[in-house]
Protein backbone atom coordinates (compact mmCIF):
# COMPACT_ATOMS: atom_id res chain seq x y z
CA UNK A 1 0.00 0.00 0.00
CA UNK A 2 2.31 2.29 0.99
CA UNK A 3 4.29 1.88 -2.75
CA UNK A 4 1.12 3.08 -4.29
CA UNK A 5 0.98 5.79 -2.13
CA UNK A 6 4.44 7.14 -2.99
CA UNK A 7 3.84 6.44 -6.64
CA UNK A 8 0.76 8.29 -7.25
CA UNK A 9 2.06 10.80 -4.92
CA UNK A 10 4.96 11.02 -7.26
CA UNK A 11 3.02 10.99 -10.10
CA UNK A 12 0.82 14.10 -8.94
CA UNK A 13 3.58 16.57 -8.59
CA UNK A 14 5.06 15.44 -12.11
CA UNK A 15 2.36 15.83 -13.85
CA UNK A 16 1.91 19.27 -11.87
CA UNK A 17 4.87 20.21 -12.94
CA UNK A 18 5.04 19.20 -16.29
CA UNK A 19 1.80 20.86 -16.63
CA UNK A 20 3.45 24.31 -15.39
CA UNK A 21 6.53 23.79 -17.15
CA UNK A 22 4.37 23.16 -20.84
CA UNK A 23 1.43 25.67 -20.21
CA UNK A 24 3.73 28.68 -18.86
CA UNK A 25 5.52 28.25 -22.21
CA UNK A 26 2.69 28.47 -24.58
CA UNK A 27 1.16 30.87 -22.52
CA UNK A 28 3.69 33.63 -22.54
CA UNK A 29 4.48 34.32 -26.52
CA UNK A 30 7.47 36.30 -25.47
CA UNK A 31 9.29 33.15 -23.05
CA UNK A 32 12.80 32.88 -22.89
CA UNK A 33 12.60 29.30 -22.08
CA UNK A 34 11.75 28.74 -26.11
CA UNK A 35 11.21 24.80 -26.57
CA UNK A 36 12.99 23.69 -23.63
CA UNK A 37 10.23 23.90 -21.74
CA UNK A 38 7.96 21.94 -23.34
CA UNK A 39 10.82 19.32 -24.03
CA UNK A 40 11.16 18.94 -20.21
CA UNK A 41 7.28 19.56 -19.18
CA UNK A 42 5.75 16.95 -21.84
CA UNK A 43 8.23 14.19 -20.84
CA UNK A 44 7.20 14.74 -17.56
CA UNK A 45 3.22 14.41 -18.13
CA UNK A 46 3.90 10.98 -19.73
CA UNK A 47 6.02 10.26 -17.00
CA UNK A 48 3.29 10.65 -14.63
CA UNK A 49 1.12 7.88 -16.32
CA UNK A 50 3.86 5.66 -15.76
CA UNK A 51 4.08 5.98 -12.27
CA UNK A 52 0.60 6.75 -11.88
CA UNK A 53 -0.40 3.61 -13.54
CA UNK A 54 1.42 0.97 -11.31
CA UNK A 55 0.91 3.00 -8.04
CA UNK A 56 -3.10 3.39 -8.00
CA UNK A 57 -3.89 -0.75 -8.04
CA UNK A 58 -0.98 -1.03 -5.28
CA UNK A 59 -2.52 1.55 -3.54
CA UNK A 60 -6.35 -0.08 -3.88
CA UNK A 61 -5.47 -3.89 -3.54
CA UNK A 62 -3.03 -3.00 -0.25
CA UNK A 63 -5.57 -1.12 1.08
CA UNK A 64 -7.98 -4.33 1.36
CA UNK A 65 -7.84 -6.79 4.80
CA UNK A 66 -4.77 -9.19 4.76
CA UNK A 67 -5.29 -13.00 4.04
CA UNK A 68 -5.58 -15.28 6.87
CA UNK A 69 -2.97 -17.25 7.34
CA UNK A 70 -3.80 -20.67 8.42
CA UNK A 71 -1.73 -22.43 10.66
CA UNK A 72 -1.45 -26.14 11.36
CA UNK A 73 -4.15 -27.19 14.50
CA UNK A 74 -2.54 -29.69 16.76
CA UNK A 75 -4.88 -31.31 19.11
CA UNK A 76 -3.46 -33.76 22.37
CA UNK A 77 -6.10 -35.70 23.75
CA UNK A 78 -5.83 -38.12 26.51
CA UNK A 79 -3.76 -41.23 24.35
CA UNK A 80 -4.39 -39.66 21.07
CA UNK A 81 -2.71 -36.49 18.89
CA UNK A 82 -3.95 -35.10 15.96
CA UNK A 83 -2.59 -32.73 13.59
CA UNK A 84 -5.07 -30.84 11.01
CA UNK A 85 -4.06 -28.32 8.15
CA UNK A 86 -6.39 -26.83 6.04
CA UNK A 87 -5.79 -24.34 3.03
C-alpha cells in the first residue's frame, strides 16, 4: 500500500509540474525558455502515467484486509494427537 501511495504521490507533482513547465511556455508568446520547456514539461506528463499507472492498483489492492494465514491445529487428547491443516 504504501508503494502506491508514494507512486501516485509522485506521479501528482510530475504531472503538476510538467503541466506548469508546458502551459507557462505556450502561454507567454514572449518566453525565454523557447522549446525547452515543453521538451522537459511533456516528458514529464507521460512520466506521470507511468508511475501513476502501477501506483493506483498497489494503492487499492493493499488497502484491502490481509489474508488469513492458516496455521497447522494440533490437538493432544488423553492417548491420542492429531494434527489438522487446512488451506
Amino acid at each position: 500500500m504504501v508503494t502506491g501511495i508514494v507512486l501516485t504521490s509522485v506521479a501528482s507533482v510530475a504531472l503538476v509540474g510538467g503541466a506548469a513547465l508546458t502551459i507557462g511556455n505556450f502561454a507567454s508568446p514572449r518566453s525565454d525558455a523557447g522549446p525547452l520547456a515543453a521538451i522537459i514539461g511533456v516528458p514529464l506528463m507521460i512520466g506521470s502515467v507511468l508511475f501513476a499507472a502501477p501506483g493506483i492498483p498497489l494503492w487499492v489492492v493493499g488497502a484491502g484486509p490481509a489474508p488469513k494465514k492458516e496455521a497447522p491445529v494440533l490437538s493432544v487428547g488423553a492417548g491420542s494427537a492429531t494434527l489438522r491443516w487446512t488451506f
